[in-house]
C-alpha atoms as a PDB file:
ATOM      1  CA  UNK A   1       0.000   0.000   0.000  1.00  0.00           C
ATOM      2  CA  UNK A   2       2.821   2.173   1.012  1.00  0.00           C
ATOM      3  CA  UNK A   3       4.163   1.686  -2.647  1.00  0.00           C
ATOM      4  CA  UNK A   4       1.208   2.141  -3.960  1.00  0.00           C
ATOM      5  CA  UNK A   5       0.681   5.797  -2.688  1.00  0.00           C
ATOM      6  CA  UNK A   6       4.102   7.053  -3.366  1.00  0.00           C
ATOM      7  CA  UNK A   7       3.524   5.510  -6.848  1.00  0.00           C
ATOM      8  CA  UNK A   8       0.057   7.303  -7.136  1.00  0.00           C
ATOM      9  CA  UNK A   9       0.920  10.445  -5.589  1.00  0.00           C
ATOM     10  CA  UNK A  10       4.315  11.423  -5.362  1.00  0.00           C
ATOM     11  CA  UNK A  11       3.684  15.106  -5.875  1.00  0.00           C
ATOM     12  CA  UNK A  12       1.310  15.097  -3.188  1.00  0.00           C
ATOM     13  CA  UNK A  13       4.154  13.652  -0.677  1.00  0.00           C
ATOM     14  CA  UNK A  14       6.490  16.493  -1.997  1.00  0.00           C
ATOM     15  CA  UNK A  15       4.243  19.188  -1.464  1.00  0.00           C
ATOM     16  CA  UNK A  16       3.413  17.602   1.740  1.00  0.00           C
ATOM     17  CA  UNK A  17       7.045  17.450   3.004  1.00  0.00           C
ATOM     18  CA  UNK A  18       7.356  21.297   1.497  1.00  0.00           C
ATOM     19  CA  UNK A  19       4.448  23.089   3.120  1.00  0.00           C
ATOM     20  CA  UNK A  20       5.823  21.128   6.796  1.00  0.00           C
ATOM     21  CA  UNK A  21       9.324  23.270   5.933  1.00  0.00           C
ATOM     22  CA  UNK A  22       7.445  26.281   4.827  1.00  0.00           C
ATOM     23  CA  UNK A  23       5.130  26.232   8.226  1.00  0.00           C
ATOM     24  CA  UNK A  24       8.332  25.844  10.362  1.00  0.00           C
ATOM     25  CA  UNK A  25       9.973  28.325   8.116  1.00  0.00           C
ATOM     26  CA  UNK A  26       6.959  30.995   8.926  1.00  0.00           C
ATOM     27  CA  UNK A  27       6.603  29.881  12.337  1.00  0.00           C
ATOM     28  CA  UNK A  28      10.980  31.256  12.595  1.00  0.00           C
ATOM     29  CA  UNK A  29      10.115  34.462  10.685  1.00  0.00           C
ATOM     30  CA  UNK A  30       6.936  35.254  12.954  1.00  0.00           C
ATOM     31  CA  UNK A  31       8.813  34.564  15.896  1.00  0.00           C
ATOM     32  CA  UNK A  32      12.311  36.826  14.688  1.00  0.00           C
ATOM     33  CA  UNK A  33       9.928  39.867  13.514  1.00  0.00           C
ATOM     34  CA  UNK A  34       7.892  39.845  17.164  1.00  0.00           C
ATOM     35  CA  UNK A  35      11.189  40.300  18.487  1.00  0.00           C
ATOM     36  CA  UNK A  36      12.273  42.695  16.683  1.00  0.00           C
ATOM     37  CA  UNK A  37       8.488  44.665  16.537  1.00  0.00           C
ATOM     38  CA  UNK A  38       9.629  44.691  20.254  1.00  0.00           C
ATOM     39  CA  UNK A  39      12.520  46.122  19.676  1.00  0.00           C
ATOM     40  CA  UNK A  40      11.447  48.887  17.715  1.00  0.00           C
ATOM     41  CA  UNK A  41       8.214  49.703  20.257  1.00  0.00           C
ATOM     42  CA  UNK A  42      10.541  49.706  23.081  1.00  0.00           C
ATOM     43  CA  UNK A  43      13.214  52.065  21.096  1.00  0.00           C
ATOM     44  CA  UNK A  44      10.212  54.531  20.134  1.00  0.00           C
ATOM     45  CA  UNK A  45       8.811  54.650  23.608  1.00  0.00           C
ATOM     46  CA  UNK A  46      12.638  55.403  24.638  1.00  0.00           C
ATOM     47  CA  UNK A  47      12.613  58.388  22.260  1.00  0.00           C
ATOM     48  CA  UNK A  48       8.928  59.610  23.160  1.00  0.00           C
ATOM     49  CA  UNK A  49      10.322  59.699  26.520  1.00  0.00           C
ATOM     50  CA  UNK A  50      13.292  61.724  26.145  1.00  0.00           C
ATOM     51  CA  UNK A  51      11.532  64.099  24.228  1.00  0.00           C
ATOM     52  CA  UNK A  52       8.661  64.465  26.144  1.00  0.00           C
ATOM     53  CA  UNK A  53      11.306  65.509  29.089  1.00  0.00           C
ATOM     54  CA  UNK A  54      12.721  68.077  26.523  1.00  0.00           C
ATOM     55  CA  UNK A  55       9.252  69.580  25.661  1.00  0.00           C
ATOM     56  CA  UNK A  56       8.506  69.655  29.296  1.00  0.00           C
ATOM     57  CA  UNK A  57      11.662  71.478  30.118  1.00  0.00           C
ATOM     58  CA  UNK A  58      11.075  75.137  29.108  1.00  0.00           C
ATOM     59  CA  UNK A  59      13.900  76.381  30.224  1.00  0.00           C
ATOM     60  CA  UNK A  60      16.463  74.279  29.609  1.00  0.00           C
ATOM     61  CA  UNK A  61      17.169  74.741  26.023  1.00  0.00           C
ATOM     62  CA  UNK A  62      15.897  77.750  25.000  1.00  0.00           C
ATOM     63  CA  UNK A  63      16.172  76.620  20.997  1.00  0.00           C
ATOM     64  CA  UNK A  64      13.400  73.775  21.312  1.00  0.00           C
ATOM     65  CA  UNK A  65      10.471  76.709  20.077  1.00  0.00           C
ATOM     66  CA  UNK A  66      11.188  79.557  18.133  1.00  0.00           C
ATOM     67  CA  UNK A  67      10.511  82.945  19.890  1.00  0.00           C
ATOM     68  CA  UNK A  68       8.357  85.078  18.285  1.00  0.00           C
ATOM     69  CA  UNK A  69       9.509  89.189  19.246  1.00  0.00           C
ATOM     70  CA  UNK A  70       7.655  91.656  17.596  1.00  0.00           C
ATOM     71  CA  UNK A  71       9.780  94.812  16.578  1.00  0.00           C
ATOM     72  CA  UNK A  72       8.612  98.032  14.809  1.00  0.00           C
ATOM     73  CA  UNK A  73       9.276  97.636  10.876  1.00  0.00           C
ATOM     74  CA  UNK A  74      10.547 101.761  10.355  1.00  0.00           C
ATOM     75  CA  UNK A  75      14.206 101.496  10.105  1.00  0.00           C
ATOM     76  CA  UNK A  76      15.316 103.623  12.971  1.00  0.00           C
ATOM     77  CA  UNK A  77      12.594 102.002  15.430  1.00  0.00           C
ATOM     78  CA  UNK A  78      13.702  98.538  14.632  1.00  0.00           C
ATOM     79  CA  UNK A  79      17.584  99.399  15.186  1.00  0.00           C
ATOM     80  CA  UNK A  80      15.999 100.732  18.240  1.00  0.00           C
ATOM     81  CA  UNK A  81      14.499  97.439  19.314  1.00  0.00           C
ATOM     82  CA  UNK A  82      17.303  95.179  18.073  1.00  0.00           C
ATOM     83  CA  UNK A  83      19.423  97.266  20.127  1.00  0.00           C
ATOM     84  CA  UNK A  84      17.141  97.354  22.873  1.00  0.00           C
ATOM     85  CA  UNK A  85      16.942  93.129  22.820  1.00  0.00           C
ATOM     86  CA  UNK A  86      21.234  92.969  22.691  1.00  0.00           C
ATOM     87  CA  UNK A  87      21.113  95.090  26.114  1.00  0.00           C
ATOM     88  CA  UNK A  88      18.735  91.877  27.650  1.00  0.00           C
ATOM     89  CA  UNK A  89      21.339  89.445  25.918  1.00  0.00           C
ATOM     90  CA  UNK A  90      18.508  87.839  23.906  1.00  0.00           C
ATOM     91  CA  UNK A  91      20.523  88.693  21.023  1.00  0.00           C
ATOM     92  CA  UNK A  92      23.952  90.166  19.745  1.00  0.00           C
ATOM     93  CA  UNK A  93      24.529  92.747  16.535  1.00  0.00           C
ATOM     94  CA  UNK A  94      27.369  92.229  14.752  1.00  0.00           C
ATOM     95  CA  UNK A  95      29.848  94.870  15.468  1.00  0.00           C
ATOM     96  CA  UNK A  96      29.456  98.633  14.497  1.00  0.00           C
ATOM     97  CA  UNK A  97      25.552  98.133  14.142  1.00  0.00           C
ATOM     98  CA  UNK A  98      23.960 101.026  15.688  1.00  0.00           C
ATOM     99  CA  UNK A  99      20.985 103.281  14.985  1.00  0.00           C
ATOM    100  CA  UNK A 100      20.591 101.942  11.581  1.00  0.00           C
ATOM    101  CA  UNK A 101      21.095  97.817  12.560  1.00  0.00           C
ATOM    102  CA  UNK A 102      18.406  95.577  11.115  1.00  0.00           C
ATOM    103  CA  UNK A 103      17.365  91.804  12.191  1.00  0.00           C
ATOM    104  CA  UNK A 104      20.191  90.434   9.198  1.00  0.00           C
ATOM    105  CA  UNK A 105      23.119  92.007  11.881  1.00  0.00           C
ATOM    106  CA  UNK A 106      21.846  89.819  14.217  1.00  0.00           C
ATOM    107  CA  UNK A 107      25.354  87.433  15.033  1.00  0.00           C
ATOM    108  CA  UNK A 108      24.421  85.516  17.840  1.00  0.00           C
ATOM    109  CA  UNK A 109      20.645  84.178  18.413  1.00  0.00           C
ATOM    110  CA  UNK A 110      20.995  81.243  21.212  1.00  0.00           C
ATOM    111  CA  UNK A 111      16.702  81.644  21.823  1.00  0.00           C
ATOM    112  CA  UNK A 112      16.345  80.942  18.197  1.00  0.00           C
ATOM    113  CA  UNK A 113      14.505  84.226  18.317  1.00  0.00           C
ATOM    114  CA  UNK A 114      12.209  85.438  14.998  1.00  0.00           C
ATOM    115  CA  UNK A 115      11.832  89.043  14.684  1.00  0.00           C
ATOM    116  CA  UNK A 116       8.143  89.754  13.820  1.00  0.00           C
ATOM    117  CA  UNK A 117       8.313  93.248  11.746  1.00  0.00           C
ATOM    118  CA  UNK A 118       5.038  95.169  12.104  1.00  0.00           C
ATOM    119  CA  UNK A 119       4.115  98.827  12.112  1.00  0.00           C
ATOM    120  CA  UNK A 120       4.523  99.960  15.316  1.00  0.00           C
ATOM    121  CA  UNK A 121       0.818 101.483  16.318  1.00  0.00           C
ATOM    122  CA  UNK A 122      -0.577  97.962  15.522  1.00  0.00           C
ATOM    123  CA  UNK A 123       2.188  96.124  18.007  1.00  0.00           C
ATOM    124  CA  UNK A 124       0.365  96.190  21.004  1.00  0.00           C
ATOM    125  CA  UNK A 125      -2.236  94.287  19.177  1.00  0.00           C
ATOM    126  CA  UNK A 126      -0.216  91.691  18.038  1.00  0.00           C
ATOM    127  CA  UNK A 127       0.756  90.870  21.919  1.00  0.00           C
ATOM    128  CA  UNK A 128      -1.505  87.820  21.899  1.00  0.00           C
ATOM    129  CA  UNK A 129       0.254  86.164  18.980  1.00  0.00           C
ATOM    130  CA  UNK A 130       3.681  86.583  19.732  1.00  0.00           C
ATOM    131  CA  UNK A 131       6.307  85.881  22.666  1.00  0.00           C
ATOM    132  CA  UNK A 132       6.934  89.147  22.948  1.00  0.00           C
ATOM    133  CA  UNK A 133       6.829  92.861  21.871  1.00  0.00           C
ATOM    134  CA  UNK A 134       9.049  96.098  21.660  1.00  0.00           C
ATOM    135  CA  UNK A 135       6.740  98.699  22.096  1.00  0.00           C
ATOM    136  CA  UNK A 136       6.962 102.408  21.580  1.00  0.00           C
ATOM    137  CA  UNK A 137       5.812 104.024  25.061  1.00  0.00           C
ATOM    138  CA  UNK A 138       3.527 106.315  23.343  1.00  0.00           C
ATOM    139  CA  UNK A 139       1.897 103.333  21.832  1.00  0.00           C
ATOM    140  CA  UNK A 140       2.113 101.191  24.814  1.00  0.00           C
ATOM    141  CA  UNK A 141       0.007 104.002  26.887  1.00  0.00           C
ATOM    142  CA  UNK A 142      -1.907 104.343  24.074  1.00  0.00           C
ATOM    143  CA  UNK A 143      -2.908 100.681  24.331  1.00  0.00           C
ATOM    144  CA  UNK A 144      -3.505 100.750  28.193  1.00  0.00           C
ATOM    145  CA  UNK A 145      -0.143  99.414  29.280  1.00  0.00           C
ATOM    146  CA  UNK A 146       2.309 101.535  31.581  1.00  0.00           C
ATOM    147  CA  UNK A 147       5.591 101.003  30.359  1.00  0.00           C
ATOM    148  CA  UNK A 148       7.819 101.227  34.093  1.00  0.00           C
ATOM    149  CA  UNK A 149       5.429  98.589  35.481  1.00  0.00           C
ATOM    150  CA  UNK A 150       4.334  96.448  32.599  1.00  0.00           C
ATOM    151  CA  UNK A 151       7.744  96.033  30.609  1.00  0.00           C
ATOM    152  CA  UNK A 152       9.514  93.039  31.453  1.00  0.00           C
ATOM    153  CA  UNK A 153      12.478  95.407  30.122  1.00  0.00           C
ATOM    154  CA  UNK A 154      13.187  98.932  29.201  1.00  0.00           C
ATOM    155  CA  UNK A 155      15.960 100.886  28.218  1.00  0.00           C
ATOM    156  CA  UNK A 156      17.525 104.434  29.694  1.00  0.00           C
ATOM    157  CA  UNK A 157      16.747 107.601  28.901  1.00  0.00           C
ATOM    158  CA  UNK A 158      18.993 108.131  25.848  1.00  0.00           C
ATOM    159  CA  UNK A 159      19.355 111.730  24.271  1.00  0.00           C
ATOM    160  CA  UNK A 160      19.456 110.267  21.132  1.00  0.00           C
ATOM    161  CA  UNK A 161      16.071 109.290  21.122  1.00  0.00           C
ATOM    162  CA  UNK A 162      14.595 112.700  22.289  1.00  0.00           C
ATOM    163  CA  UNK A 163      11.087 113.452  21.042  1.00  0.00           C
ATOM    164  CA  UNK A 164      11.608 116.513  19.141  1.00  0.00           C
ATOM    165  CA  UNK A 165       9.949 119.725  18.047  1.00  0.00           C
ATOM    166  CA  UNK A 166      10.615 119.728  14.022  1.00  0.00           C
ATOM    167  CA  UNK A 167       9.341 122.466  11.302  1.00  0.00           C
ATOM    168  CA  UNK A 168      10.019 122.806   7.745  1.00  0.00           C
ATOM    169  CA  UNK A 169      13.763 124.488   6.801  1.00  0.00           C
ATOM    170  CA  UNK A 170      13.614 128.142   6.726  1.00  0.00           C
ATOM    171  CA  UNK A 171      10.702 128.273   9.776  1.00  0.00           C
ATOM    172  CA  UNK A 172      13.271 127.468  12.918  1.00  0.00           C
ATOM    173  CA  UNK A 173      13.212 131.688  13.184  1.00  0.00           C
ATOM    174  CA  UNK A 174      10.320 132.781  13.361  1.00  0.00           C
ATOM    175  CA  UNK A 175       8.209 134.113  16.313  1.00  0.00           C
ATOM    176  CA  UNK A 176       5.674 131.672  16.124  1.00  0.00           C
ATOM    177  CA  UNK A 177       7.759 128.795  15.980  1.00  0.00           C
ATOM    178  CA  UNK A 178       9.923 129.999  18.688  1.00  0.00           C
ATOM    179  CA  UNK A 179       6.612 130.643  20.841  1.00  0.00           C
ATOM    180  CA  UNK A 180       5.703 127.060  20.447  1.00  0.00           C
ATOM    181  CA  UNK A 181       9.206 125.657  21.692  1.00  0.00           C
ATOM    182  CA  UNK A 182       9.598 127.912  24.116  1.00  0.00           C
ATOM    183  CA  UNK A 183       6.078 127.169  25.678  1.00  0.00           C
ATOM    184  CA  UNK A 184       7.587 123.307  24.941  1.00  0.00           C
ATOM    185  CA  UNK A 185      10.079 124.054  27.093  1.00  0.00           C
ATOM    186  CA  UNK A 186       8.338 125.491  30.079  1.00  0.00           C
ATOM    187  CA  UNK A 187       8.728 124.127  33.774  1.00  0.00           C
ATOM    188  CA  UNK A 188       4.837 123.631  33.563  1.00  0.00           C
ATOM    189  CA  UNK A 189       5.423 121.152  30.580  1.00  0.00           C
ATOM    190  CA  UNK A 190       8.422 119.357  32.595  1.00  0.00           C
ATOM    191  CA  UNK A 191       6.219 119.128  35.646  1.00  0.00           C
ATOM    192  CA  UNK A 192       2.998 117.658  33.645  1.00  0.00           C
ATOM    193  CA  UNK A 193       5.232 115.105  32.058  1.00  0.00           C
ATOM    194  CA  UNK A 194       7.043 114.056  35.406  1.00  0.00           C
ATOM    195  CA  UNK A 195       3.691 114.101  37.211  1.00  0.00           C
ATOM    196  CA  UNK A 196       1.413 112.544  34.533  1.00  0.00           C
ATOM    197  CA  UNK A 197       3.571 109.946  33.295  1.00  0.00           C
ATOM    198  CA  UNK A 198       5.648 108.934  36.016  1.00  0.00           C
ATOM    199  CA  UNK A 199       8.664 107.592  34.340  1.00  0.00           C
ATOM    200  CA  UNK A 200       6.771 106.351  31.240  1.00  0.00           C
ATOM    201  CA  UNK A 201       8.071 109.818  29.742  1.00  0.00           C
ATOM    202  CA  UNK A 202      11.286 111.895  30.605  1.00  0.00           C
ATOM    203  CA  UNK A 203      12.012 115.804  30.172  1.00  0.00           C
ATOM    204  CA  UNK A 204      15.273 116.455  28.120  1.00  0.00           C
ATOM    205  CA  UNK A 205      15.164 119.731  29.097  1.00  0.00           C
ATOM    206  CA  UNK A 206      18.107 120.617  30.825  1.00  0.00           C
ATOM    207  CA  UNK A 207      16.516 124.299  32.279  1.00  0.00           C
ATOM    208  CA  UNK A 208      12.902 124.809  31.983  1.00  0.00           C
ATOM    209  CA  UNK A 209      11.916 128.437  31.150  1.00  0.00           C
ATOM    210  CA  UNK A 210       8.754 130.318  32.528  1.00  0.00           C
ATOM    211  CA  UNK A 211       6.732 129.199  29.170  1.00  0.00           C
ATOM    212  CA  UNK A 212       7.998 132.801  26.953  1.00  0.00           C
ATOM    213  CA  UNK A 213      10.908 133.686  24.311  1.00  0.00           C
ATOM    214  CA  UNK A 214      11.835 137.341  25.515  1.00  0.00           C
ATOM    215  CA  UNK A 215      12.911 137.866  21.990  1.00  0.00           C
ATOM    216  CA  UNK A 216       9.318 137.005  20.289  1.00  0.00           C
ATOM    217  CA  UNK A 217       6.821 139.748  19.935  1.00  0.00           C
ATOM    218  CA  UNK A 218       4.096 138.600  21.416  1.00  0.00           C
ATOM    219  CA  UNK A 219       1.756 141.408  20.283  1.00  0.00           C
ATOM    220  CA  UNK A 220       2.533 140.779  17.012  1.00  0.00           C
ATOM    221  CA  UNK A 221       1.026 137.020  17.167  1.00  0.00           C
ATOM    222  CA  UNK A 222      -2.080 137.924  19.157  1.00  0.00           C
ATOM    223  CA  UNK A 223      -5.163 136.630  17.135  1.00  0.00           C
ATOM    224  CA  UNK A 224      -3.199 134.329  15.343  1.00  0.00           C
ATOM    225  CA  UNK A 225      -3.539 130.031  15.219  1.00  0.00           C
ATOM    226  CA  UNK A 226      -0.253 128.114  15.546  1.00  0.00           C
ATOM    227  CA  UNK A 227      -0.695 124.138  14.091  1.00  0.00           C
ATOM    228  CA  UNK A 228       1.009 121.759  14.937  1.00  0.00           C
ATOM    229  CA  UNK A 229       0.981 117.657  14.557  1.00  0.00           C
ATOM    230  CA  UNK A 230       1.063 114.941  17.035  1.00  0.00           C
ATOM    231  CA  UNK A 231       0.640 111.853  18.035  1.00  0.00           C
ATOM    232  CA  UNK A 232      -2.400 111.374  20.535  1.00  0.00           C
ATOM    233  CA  UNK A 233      -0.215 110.044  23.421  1.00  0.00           C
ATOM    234  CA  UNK A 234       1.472 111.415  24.722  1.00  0.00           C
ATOM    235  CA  UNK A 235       2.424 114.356  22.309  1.00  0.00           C
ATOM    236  CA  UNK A 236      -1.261 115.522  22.246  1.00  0.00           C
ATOM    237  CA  UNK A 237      -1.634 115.452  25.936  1.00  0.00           C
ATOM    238  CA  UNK A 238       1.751 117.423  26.622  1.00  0.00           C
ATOM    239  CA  UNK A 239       0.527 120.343  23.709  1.00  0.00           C
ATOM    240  CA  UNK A 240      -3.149 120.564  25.904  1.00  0.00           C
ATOM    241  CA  UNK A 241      -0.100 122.628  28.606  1.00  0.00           C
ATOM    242  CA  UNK A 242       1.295 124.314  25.479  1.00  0.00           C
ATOM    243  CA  UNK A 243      -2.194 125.271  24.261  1.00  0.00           C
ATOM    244  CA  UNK A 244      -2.971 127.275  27.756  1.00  0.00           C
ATOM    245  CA  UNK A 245       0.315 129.078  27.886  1.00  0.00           C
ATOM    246  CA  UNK A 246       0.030 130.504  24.490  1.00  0.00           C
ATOM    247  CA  UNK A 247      -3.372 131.438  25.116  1.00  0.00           C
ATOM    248  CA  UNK A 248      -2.247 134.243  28.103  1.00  0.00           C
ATOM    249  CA  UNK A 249      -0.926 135.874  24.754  1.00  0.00           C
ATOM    250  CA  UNK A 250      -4.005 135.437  22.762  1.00  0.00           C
ATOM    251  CA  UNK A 251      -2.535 133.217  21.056  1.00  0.00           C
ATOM    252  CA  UNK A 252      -4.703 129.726  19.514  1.00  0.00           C
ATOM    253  CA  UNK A 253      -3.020 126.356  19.187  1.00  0.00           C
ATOM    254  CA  UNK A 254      -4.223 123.732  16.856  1.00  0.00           C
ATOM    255  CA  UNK A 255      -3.354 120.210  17.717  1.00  0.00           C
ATOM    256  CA  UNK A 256      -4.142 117.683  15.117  1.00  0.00           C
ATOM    257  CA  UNK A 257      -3.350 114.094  16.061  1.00  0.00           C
ATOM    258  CA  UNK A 258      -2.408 111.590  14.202  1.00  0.00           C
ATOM    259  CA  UNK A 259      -1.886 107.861  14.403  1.00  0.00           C
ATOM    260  CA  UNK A 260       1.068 107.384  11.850  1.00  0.00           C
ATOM    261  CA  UNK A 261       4.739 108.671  11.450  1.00  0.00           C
ATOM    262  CA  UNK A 262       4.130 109.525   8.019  1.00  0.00           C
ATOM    263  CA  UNK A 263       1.495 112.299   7.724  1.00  0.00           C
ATOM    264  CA  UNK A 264       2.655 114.636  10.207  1.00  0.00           C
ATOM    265  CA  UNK A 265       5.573 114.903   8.257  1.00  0.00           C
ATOM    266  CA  UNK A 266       3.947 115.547   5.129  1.00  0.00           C
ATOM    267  CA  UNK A 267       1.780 118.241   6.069  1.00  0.00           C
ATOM    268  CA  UNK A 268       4.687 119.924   7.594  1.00  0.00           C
ATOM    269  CA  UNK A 269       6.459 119.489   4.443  1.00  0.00           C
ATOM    270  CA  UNK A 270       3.664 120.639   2.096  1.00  0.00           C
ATOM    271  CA  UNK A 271       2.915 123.622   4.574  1.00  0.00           C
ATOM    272  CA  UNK A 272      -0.344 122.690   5.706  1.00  0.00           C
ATOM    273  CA  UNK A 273       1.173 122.763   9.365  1.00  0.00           C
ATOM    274  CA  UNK A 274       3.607 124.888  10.648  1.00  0.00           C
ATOM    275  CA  UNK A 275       5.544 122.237  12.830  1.00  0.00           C
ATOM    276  CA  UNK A 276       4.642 118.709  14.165  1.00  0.00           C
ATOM    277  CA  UNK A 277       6.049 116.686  17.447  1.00  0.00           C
ATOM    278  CA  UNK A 278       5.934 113.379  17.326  1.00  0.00           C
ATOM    279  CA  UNK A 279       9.057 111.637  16.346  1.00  0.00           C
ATOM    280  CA  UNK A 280      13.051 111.475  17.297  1.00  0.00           C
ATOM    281  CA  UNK A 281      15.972 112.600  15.145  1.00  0.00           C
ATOM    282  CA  UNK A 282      17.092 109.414  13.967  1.00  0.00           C
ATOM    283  CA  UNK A 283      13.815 108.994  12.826  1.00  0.00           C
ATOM    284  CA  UNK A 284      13.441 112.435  11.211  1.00  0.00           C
ATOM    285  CA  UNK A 285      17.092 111.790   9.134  1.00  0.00           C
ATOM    286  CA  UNK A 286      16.019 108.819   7.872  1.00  0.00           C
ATOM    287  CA  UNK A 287      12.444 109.813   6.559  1.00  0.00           C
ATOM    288  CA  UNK A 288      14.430 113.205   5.285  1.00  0.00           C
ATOM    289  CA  UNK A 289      16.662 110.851   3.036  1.00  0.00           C
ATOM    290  CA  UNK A 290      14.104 108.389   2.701  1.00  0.00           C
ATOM    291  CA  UNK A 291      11.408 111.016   1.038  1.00  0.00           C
ATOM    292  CA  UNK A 292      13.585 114.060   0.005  1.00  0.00           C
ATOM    293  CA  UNK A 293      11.823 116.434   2.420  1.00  0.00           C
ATOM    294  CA  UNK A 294      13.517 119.582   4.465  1.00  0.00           C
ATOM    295  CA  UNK A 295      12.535 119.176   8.126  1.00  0.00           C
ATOM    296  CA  UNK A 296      14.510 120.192  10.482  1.00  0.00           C
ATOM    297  CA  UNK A 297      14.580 120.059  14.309  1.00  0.00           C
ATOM    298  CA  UNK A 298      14.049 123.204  16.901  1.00  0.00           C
ATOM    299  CA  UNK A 299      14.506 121.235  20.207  1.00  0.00           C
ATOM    300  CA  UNK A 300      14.414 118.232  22.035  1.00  0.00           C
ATOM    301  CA  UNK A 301      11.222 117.916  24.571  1.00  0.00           C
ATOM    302  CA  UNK A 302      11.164 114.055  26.160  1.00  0.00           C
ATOM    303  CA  UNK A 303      11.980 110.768  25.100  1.00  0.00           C
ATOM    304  CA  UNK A 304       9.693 108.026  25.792  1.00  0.00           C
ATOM    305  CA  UNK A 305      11.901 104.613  26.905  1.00  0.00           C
ATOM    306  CA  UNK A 306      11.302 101.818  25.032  1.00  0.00           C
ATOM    307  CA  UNK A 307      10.159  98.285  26.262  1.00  0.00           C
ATOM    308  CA  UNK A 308      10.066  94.944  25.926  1.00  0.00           C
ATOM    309  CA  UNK A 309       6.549  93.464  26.761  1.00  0.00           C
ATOM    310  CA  UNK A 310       5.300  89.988  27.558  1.00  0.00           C
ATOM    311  CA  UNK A 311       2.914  88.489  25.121  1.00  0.00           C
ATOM    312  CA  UNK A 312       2.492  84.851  25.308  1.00  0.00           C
ATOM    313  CA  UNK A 313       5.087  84.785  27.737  1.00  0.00           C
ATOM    314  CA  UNK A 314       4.777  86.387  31.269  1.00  0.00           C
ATOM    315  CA  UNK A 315       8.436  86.594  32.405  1.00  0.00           C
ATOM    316  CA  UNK A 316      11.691  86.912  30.770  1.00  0.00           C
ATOM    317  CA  UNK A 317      12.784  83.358  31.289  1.00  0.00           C
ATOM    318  CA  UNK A 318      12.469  82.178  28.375  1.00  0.00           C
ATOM    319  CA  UNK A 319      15.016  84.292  26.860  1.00  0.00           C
ATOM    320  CA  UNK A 320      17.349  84.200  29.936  1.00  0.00           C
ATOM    321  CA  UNK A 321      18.216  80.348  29.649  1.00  0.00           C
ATOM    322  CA  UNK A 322      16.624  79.978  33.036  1.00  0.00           C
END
């Protein structure tokens, strides 16, 4: 019988003796690849770990998010900022960068910081969608904050960044422009800003006058409108002291605000105001080259510190490699 079934099916006791090696041959393979399924779970989970630890460790490397640090985009504001950020070691500017660095001087950037360029009224909106901010003060009171107890940082009170009284070349002279910085630089003015603004705004003036020019003929000005452009905070607010000391010598001041550091220029330039005070002289050379205009400045009144505000982030540690 035995020969008789090998001789009638000797495929069958091939494929037999063939599909017993294959099943042993699977049974090696299934048993090798569980291991090394294993393997590679237990390698993953060792990798999830570690860099759940990382994630979880804010910190201690400051490069594992990018830190988003809005700056204002006007070329003397941002070499401001950038400036402003080296002096809180978040960054470094290569060497010689000064009033006209921008974010591509930037040498050293251990935070893995990204410099957010937007105009700088709008900043203080932009605080929920970034790390941080460098804000203007003027915009920052503008927007509610107070800038000596709401920065996380804030820089001095540099001269170079005086708020100035600027006219059109050829003006500087006359009486009435010599009214309006002499009424600037009155001991009322210096004692509204230090009073009002606490810190948030400083008085460059060196000696505060009693409000008059002894060499401007008052009499000659009575009846007559002065204009003059600003920004609502807190340029506006500063001109409300001008506006009563020119009116003892029946004298009217027109403040027009503005929310921009483009028009107050303009109309100064085309004549449509007589002088504007918004802005700093950095500022004012740039836009001078920048446009071709011929504004000059008469005097420096206060300079507003800049600071560095907490969006997303509350505290400076994570820029401090705390």
């Amino acid at each position: 019988m035995k020969w008789l079934r090998e001789r009638m099916c000797p495929r069958d006791t091939e494929d037999i003796s063939l599909n017993m090696t294959h099943q042993k041959f699977r049974f090696k393979e299934k048993t090798k690849m569980k291991k090394f399924t294993k393997i590679i779970a237990l390698a993953l989970a060792i990798v999830l770990a570690f860099s759940l630890v990382a994630c979880s460790n804010n910190g201690g490397n400051a490069t594992d998010k990018v830190i988003k640090i809005a700056v204002p985009n006007d070329t003397t504001n941002e070499a401001r900022a950038l400036l402003l950020l080296q002096e809180a070691g978040i960054i470094k500017l290569k060497d010689g960068a000064g009033i006209t660095a921008t974010k591509n001087d930037i040498v050293e950037n251990p935070y893995n910081v990204e410099i957010v360029e937007a105009e700088a009224a709008a900043i203080p909106q932009l605080l929920p969608d970034v790390d941080y901010a460098v804000i203007n003060s003027n915009y920052a009171i503008n927007a509610g904050l107070n800038p000596v107890k709401d920065s996380l940082f804030k820089e001095g009170s540099s001269s170079a960044y005086g708020n100035i009284l600027a006219v059109k070349s050829g003006n500087e002279n006359t009486d009435a422009v010599k009214a309006l910085k002499a009424a600037l630089e009155s001991k009322q003015v210096a004692d509204f800003i230090a009073e009002k603004y606490n810190g948030s705004v400083i008085s460059t003036v060196d000696n505060p006058t009693d409000g008059f020019d002894s060499s401007v003929d008052y009499a000659a000005l009575a009846g007559t409108t002065i204009s003059v452009a600003a920004s609502p905070t807190p340029h506006a607010e500063i001109l409300e002291i001008v506006k009563d000391i020119l009116a003892k010598k029946d004298i009217t001041l027109d403040i027009q605000t503005y929310n921009d550091y483009v028009i107050p220029n303009t109309v100064v330039e085309d004549g449509t105001v007589l002088a504007n005070y918004f802005q700093h002289t950095p500022y004012l050379d740039d836009f001078n080259a920048q446009q071709n205009t011929h504004i000059v400045s008469v005097g420096s009144i206060h300079v507003e510190p800049m600071g560095l505000y907490g969006g997303t982030q509350t505290t400076l540690d994570a820029v401090s490699g705390k």
